[in-house]
PDB file of N, CA and C in Angstrom:
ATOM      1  N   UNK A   1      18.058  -2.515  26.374  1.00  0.00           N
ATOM      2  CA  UNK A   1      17.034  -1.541  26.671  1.00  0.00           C
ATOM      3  C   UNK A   1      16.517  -0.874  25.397  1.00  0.00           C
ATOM      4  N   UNK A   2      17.274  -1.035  24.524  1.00  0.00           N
ATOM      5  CA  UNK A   2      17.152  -0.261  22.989  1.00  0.00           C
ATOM      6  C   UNK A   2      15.885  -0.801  22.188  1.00  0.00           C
ATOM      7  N   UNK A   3      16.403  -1.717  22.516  1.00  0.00           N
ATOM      8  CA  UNK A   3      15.357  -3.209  22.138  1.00  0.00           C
ATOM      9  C   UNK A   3      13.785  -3.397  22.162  1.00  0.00           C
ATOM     10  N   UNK A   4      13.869  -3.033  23.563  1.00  0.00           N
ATOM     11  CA  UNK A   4      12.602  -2.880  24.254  1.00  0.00           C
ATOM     12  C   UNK A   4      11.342  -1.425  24.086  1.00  0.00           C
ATOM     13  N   UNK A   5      12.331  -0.604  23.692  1.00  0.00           N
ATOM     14  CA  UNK A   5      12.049   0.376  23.301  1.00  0.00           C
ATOM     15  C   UNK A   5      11.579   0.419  21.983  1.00  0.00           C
ATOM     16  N   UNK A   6      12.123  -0.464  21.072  1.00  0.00           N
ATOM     17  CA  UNK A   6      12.074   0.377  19.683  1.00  0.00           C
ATOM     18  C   UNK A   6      10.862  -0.591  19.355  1.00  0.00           C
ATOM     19  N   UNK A   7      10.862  -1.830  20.395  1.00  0.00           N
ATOM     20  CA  UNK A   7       9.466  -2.957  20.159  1.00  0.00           C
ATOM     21  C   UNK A   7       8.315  -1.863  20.908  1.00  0.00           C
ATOM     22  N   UNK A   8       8.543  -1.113  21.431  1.00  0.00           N
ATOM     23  CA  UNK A   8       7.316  -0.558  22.260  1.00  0.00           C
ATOM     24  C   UNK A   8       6.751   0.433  21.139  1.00  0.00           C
ATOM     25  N   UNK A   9       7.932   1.174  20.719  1.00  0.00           N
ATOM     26  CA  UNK A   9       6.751   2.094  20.278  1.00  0.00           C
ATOM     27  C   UNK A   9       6.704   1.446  18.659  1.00  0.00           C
ATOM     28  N   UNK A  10       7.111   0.748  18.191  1.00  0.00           N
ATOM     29  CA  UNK A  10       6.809  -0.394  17.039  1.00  0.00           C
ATOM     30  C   UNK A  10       5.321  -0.869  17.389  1.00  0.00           C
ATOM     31  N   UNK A  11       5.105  -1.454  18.117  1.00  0.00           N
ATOM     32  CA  UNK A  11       3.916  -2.301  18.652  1.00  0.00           C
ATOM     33  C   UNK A  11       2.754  -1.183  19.179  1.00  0.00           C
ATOM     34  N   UNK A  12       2.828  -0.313  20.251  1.00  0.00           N
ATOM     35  CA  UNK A  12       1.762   0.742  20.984  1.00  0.00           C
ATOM     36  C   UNK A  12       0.605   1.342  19.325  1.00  0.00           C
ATOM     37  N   UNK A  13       1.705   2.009  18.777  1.00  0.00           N
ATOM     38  CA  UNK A  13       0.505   2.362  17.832  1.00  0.00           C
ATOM     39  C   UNK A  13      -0.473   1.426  16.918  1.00  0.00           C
ATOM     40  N   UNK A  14      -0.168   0.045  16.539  1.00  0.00           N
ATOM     41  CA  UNK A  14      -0.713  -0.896  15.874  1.00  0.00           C
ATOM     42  C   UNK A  14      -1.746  -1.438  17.391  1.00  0.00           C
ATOM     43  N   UNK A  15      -1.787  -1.738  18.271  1.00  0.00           N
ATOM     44  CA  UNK A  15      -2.253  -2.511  19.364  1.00  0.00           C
ATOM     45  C   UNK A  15      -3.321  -1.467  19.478  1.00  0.00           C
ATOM     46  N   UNK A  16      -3.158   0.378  19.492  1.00  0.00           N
ATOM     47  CA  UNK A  16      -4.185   1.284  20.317  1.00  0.00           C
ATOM     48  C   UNK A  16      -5.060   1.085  18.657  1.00  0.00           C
ATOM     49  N   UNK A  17      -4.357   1.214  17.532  1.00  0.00           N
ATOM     50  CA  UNK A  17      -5.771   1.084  16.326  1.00  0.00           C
ATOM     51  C   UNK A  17      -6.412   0.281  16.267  1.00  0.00           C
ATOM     52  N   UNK A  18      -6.313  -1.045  17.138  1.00  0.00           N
ATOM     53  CA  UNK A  18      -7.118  -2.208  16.691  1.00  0.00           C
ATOM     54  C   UNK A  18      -7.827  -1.759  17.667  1.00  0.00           C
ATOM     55  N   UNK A  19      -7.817  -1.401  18.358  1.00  0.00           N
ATOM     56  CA  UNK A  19      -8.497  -1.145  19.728  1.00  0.00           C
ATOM     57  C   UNK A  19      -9.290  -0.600  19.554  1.00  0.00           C
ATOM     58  N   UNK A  20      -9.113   0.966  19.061  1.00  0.00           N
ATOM     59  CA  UNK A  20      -9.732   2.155  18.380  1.00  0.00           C
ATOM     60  C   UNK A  20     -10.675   1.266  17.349  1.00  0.00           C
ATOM     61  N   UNK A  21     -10.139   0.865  16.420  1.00  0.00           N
ATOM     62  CA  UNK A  21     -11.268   0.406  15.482  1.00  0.00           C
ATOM     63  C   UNK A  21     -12.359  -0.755  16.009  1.00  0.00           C
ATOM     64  N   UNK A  22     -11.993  -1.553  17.021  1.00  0.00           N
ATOM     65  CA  UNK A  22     -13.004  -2.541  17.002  1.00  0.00           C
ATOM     66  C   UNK A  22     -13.881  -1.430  18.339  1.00  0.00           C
ATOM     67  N   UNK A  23     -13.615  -0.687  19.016  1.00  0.00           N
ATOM     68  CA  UNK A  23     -14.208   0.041  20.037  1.00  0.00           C
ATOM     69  C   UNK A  23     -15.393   0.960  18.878  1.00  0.00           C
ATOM     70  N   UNK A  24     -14.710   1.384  18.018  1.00  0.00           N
ATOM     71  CA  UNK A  24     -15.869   2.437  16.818  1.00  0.00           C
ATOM     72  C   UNK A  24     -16.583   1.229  16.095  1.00  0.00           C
ATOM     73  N   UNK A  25     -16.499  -0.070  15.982  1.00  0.00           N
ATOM     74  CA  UNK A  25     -17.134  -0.852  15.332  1.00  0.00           C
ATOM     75  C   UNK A  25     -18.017  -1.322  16.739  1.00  0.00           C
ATOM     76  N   UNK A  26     -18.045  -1.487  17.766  1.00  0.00           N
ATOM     77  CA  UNK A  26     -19.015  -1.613  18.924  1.00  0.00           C
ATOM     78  C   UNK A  26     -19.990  -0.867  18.832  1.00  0.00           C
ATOM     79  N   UNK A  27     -19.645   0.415  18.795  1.00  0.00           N
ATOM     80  CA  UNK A  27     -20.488   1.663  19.208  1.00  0.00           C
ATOM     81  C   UNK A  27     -21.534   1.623  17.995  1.00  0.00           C
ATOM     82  N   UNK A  28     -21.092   1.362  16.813  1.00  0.00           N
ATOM     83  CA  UNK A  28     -22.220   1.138  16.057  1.00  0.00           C
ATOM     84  C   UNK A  28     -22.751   0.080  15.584  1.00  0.00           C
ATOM     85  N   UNK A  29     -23.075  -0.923  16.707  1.00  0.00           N
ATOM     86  CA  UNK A  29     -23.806  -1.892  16.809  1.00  0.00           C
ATOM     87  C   UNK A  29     -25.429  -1.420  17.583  1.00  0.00           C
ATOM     88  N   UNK A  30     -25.421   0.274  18.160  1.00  0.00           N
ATOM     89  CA  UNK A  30     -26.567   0.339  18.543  1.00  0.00           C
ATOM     90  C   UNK A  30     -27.925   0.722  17.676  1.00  0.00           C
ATOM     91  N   UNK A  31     -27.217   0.402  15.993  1.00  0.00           N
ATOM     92  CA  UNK A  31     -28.737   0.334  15.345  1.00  0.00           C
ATOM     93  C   UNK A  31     -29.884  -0.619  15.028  1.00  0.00           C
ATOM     94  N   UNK A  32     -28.844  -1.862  15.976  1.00  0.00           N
ATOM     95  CA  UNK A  32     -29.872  -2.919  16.026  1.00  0.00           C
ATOM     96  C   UNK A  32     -31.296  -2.145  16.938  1.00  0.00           C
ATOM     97  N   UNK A  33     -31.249  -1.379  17.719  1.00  0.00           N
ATOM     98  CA  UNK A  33     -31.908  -0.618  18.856  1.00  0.00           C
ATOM     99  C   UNK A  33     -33.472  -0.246  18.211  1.00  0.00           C
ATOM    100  N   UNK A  34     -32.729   0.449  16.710  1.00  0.00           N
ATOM    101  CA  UNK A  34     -34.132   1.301  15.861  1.00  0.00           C
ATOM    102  C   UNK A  34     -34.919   0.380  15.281  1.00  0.00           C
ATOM    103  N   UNK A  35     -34.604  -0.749  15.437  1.00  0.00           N
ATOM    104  CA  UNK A  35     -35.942  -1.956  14.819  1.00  0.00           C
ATOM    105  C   UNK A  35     -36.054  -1.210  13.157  1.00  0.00           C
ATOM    106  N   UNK A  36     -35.140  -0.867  12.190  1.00  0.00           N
ATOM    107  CA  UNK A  36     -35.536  -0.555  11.097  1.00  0.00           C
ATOM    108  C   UNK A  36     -35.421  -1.640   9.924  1.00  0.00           C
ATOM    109  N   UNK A  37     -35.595  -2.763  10.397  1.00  0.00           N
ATOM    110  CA  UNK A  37     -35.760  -4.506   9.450  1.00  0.00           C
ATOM    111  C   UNK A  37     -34.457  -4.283   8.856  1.00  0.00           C
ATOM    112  N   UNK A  38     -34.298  -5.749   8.386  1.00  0.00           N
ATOM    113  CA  UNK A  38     -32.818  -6.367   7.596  1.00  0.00           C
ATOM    114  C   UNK A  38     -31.914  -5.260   6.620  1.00  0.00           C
ATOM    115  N   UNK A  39     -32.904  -4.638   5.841  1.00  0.00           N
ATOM    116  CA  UNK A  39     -31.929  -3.857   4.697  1.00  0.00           C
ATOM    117  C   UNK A  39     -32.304  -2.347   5.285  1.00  0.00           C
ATOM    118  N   UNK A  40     -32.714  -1.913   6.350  1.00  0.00           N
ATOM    119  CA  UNK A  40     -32.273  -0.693   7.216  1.00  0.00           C
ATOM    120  C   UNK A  40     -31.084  -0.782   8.220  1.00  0.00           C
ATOM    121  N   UNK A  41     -31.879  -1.902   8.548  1.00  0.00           N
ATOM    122  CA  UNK A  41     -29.880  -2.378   9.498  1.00  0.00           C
ATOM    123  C   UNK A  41     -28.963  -2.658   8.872  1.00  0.00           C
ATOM    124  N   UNK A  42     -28.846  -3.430   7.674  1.00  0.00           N
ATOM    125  CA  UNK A  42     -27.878  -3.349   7.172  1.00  0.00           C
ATOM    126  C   UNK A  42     -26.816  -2.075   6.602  1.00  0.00           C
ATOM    127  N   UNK A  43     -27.848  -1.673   5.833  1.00  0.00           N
ATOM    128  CA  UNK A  43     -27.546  -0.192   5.582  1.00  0.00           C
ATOM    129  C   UNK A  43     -27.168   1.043   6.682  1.00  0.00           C
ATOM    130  N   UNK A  44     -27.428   0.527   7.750  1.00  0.00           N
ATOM    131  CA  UNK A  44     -27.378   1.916   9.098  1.00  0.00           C
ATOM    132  C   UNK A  44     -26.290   0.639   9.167  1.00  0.00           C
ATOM    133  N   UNK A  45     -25.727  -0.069   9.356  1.00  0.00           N
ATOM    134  CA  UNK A  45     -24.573  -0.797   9.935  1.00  0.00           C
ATOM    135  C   UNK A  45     -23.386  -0.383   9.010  1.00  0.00           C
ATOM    136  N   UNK A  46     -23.664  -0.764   8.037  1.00  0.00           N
ATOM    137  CA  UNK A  46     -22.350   0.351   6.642  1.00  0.00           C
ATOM    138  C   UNK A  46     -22.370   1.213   7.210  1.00  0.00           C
ATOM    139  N   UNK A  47     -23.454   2.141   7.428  1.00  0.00           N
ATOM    140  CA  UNK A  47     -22.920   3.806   7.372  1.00  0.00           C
ATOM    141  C   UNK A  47     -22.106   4.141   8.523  1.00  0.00           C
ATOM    142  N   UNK A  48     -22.561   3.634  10.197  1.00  0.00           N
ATOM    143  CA  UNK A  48     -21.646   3.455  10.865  1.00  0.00           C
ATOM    144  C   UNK A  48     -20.515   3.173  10.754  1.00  0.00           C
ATOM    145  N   UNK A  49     -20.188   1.800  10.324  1.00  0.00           N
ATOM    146  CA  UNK A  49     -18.899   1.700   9.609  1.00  0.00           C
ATOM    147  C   UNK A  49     -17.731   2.145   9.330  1.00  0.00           C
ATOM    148  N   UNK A  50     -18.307   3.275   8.543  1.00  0.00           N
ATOM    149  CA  UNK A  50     -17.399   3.444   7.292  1.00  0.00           C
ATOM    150  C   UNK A  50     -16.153   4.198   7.977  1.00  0.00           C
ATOM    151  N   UNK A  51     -16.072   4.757   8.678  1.00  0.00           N
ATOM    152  CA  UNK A  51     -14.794   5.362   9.518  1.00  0.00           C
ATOM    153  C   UNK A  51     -14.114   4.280  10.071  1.00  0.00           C
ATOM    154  N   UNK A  52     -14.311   3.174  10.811  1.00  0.00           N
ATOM    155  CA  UNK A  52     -14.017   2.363  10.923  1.00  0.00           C
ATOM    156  C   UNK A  52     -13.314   1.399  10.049  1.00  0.00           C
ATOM    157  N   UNK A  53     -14.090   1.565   9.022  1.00  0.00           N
ATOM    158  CA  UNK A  53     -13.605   0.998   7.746  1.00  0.00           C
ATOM    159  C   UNK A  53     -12.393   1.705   6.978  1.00  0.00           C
ATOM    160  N   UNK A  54     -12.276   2.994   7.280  1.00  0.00           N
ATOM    161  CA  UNK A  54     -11.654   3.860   6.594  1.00  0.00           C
ATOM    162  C   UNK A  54      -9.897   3.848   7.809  1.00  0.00           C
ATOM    163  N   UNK A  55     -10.329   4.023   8.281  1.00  0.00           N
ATOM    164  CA  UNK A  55      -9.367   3.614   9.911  1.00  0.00           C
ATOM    165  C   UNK A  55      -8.570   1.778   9.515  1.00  0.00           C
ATOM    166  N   UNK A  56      -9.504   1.325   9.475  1.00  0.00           N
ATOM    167  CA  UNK A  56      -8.796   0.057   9.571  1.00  0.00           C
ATOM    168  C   UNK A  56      -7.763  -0.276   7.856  1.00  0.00           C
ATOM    169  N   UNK A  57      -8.085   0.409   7.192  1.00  0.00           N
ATOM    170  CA  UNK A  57      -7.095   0.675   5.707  1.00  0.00           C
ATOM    171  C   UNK A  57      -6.318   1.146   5.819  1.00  0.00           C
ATOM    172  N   UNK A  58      -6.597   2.247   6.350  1.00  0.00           N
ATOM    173  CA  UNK A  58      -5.241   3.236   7.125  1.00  0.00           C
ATOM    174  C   UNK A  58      -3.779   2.278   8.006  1.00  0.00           C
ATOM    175  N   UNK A  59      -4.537   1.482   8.710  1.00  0.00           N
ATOM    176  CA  UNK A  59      -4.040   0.752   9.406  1.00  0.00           C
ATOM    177  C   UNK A  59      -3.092   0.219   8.871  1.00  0.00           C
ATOM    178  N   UNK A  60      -3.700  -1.237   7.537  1.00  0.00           N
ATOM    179  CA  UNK A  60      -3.044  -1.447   6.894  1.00  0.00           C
ATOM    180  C   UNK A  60      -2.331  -1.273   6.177  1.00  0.00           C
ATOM    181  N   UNK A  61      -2.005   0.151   5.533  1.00  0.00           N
ATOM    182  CA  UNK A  61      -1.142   0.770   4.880  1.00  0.00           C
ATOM    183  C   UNK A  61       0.142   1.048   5.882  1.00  0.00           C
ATOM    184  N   UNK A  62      -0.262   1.592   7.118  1.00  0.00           N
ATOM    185  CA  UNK A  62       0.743   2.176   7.979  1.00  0.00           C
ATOM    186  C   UNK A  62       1.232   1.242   8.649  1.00  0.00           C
ATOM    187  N   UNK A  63       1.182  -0.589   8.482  1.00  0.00           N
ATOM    188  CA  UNK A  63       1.702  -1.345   9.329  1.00  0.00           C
ATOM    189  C   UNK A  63       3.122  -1.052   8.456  1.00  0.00           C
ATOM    190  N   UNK A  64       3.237  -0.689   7.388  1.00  0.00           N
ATOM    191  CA  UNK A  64       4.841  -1.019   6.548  1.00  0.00           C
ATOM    192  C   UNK A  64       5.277   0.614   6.317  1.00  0.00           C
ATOM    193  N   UNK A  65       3.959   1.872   6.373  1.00  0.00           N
ATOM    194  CA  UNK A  65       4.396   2.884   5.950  1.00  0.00           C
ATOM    195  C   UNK A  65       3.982   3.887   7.460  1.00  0.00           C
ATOM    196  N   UNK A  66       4.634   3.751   8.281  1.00  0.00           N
ATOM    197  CA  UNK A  66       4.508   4.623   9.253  1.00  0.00           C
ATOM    198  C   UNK A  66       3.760   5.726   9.509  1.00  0.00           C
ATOM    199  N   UNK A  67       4.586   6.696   8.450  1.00  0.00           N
ATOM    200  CA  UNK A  67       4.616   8.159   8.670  1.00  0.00           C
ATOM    201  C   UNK A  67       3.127   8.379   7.694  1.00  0.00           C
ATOM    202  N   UNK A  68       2.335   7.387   6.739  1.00  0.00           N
ATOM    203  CA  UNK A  68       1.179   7.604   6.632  1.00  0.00           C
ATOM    204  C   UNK A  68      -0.038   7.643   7.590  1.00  0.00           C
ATOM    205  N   UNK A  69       0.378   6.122   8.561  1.00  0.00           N
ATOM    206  CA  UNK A  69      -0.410   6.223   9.839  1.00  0.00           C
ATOM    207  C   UNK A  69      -0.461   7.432  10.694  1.00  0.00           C
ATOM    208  N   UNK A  70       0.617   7.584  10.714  1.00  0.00           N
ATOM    209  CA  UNK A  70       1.064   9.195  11.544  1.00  0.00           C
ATOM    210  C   UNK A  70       0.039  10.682  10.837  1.00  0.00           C
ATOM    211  N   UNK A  71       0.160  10.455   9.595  1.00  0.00           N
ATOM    212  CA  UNK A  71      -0.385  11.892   9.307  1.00  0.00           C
ATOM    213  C   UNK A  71      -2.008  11.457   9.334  1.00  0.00           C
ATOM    214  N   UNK A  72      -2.265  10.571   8.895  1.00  0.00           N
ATOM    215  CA  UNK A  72      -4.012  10.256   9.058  1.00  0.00           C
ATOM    216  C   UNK A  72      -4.573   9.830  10.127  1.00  0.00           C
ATOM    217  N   UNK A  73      -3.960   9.464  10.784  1.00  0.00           N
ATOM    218  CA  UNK A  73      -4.193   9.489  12.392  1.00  0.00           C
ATOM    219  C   UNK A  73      -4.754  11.273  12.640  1.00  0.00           C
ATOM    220  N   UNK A  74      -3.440  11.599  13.110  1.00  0.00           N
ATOM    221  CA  UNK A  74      -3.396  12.707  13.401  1.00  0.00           C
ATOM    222  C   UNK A  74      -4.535  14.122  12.755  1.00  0.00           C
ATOM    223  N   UNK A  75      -4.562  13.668  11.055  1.00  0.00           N
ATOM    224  CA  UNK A  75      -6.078  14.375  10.814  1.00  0.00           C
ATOM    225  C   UNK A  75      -7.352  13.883  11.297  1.00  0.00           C
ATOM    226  N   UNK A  76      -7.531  12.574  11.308  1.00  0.00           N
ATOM    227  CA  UNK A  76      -8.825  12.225  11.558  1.00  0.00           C
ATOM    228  C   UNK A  76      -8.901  12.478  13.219  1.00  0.00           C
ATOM    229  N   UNK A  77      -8.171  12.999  14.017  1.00  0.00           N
ATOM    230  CA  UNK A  77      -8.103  13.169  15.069  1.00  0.00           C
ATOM    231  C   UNK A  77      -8.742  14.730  15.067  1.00  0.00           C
ATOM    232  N   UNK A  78      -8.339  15.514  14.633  1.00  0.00           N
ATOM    233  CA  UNK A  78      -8.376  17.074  13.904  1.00  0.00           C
ATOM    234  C   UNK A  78      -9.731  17.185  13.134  1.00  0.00           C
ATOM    235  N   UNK A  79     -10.405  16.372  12.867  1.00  0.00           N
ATOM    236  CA  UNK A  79     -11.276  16.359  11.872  1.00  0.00           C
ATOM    237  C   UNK A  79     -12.746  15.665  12.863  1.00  0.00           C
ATOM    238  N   UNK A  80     -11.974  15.102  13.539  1.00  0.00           N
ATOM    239  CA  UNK A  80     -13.574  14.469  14.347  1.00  0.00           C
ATOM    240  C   UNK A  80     -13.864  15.484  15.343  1.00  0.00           C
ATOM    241  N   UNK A  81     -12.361  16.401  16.014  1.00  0.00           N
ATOM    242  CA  UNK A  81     -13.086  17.094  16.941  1.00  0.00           C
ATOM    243  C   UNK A  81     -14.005  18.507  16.005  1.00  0.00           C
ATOM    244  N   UNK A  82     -13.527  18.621  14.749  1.00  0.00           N
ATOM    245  CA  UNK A  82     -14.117  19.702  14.078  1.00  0.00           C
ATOM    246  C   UNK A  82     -15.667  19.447  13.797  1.00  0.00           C
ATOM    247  N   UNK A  83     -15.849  18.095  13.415  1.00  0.00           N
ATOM    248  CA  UNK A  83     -17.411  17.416  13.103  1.00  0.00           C
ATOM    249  C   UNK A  83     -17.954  17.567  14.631  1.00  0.00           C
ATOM    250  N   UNK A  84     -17.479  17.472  15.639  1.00  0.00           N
ATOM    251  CA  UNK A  84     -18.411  17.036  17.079  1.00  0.00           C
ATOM    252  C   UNK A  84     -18.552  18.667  17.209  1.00  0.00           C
ATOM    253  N   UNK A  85     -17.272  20.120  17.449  1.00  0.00           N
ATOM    254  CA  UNK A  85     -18.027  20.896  18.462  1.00  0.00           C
ATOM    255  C   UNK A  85     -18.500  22.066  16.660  1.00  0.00           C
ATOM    256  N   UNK A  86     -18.603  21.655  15.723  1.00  0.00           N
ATOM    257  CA  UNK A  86     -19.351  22.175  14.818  1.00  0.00           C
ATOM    258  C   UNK A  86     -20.664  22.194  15.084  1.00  0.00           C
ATOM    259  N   UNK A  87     -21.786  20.997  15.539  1.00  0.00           N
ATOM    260  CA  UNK A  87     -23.000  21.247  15.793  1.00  0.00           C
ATOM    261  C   UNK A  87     -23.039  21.702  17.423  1.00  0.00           C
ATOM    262  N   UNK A  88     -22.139  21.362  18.030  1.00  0.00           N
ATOM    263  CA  UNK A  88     -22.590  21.539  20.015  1.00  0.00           C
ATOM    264  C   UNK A  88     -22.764  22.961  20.155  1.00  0.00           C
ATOM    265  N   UNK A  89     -23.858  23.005  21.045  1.00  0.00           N
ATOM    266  CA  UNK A  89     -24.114  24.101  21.913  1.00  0.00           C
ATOM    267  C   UNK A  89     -22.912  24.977  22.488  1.00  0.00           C
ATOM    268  N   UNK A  90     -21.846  24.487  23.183  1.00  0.00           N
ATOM    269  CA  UNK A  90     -21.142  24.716  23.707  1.00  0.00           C
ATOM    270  C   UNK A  90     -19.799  24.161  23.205  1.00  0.00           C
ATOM    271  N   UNK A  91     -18.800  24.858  22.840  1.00  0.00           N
ATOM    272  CA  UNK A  91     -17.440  24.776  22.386  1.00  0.00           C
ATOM    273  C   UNK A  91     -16.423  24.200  23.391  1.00  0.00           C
ATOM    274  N   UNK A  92     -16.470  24.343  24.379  1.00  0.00           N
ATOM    275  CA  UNK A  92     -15.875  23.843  25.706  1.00  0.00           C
ATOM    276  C   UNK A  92     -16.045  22.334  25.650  1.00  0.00           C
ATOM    277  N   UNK A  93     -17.605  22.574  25.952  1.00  0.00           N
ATOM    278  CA  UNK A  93     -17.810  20.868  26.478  1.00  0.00           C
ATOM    279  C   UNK A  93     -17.639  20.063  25.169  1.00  0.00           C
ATOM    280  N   UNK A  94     -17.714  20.447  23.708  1.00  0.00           N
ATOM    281  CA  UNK A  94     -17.726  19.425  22.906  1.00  0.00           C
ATOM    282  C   UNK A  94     -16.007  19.152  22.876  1.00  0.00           C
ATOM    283  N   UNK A  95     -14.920  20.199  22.853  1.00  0.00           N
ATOM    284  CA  UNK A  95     -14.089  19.639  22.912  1.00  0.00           C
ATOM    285  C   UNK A  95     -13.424  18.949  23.888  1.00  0.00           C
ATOM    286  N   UNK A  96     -13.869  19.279  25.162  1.00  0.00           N
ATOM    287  CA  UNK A  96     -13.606  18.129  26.243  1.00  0.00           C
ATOM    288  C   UNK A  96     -13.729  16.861  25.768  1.00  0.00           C
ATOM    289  N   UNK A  97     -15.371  16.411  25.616  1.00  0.00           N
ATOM    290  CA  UNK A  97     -15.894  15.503  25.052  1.00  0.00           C
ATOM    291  C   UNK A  97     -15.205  14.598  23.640  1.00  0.00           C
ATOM    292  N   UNK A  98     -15.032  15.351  22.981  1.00  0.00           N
ATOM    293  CA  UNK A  98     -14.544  14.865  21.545  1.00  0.00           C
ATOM    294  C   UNK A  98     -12.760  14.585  21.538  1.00  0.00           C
ATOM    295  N   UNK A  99     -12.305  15.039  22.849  1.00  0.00           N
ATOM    296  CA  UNK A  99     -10.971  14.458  22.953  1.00  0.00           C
ATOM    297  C   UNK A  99     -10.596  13.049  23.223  1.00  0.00           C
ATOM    298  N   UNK A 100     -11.917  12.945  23.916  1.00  0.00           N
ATOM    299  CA  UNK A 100     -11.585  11.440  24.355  1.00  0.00           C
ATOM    300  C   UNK A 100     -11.400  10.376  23.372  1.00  0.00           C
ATOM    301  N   UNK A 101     -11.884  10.855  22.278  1.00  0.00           N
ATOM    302  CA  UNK A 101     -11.651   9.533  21.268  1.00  0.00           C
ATOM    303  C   UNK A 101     -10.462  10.637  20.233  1.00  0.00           C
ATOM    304  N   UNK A 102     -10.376  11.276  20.025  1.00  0.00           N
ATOM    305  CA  UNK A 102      -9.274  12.073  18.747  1.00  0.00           C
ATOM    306  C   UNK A 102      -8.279  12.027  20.087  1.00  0.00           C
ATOM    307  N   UNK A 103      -7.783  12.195  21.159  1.00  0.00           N
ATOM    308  CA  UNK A 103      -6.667  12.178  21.864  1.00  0.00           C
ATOM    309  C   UNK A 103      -6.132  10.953  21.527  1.00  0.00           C
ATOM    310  N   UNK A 104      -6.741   9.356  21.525  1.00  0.00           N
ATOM    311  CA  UNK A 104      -6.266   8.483  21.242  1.00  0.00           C
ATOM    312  C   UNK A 104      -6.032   8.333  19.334  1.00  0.00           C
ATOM    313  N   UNK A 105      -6.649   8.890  19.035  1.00  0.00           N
ATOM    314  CA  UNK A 105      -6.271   9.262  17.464  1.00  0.00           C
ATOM    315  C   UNK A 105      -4.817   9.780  17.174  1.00  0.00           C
ATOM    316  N   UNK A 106      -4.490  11.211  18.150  1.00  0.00           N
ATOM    317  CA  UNK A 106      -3.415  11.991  18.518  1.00  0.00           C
ATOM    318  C   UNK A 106      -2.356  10.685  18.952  1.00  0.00           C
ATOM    319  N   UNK A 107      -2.359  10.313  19.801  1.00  0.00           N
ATOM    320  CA  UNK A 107      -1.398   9.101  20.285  1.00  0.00           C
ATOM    321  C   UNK A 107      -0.871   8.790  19.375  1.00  0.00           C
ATOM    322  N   UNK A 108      -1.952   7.659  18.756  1.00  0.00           N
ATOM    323  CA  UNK A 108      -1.577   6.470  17.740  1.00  0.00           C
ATOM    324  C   UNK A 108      -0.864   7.350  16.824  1.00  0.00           C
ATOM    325  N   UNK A 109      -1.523   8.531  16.306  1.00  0.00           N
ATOM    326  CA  UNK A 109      -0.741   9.494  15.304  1.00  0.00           C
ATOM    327  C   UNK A 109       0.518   9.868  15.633  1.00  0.00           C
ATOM    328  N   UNK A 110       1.071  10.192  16.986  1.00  0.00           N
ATOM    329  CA  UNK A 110       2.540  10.526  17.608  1.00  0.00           C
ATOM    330  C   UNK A 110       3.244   9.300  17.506  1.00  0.00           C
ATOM    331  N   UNK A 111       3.019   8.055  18.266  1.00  0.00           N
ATOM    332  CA  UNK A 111       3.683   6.866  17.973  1.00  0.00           C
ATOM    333  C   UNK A 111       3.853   6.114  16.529  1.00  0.00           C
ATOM    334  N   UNK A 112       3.081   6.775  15.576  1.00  0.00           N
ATOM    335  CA  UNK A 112       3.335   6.270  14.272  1.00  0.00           C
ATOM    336  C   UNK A 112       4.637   7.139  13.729  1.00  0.00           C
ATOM    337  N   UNK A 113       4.483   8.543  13.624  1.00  0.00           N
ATOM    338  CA  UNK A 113       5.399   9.457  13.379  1.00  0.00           C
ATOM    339  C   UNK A 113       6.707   9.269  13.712  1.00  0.00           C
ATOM    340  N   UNK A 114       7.018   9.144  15.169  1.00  0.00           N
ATOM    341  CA  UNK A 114       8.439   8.636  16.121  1.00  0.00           C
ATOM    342  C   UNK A 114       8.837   7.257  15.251  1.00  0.00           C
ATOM    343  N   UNK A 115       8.313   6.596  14.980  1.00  0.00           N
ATOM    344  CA  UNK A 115       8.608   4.956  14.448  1.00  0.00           C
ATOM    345  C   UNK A 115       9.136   5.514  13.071  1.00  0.00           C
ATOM    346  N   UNK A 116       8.449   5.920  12.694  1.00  0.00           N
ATOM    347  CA  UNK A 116       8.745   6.343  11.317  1.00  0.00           C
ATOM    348  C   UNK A 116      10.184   7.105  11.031  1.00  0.00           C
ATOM    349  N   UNK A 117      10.453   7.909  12.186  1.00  0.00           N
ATOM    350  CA  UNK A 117      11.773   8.873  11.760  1.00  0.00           C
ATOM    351  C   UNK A 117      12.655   8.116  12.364  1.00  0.00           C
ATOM    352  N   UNK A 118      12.471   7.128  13.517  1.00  0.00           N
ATOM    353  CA  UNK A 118      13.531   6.288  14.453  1.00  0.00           C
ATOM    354  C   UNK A 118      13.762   5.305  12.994  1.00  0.00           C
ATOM    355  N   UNK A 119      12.875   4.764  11.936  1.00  0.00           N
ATOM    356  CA  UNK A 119      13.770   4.463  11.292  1.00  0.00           C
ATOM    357  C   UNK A 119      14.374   4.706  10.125  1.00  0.00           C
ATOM    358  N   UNK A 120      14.459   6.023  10.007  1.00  0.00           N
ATOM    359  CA  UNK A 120      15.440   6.639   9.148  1.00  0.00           C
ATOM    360  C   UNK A 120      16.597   7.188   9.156  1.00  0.00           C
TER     361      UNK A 120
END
C-alpha cells in the first residue's frame, strides 16, 4: 500500500502540469481569431506562451527537484490570482474565477512539496 502511495503522489503532480501547461498552451491558440498576418501571430503566439513556457521549465527542474516545483507552483498560483482580481470590477468574482486555474497551481504546488519532504 506504501507503494502505491508514494507512486501517487510521485506521479499526480507531474501528470496535473502537463495538463496545466498544454491546457494554457490551448487557450492561447485564440489569436489565430485576430487575423493579425504571420509575424503578428507569431508574435501574439510567444507572448501567450510565455507562462506556459515558464511553467513547463519549472516542470523540468522539479521532475528531480521537488520542493522547487512546490514553491513555484504555489507562487505562480498567488501571483495569477493577484494579476486577475487587480484589474476586476469586483474582488469576489475575480477570485472565484481566478481559482479555477491557481487552485490547480495550489495542488500541483502541495503534491510537489509532500514528495519532496516524504523523501527526506
Amino acid at each position: 500500500m506504501e507503494i502505491k502511495a508514494n507512486k501517487f503522489v510521485y506521479w499526480t503532480p507531474r501528470v496535473l502540469s502537463i495538463i496545466l501547461i498544454a491546457f494554457m498552451a490551448l487557450m492561447s491558440l485564440d489569436i489565430f481569431d485576430l487575423g493579425l498576418g504571420f509575424w503578428g501571430t507569431l508574435g501574439g503566439l510567444f507572448m501567450h506562451n510565455i507562462p506556459a513556457l515558464i511553467l513547463l521549465a519549472v516542470l523540468i527542474i522539479s521532475w528531480k527537484r521537488e520542493m522547487v516545483g512546490g514553491i513555484v507552483f504555489t507562487l505562480a498560483g498567488i501571483l495569477y490570482i493577484f494579476l486577475v482580481s487587480k484589474n476586476a470590477p469586483d474582488w469576489k468574482i475575480a477570485l472565484l474565477w481566478s481559482l479555477q486555474l491557481s487552485g490547480i497551481a495550489f495542488i500541483i504546488g502541495g503534491f510537489f512539496i509532500v514528495n519532496a519532504i516524504k523523501k527526506k
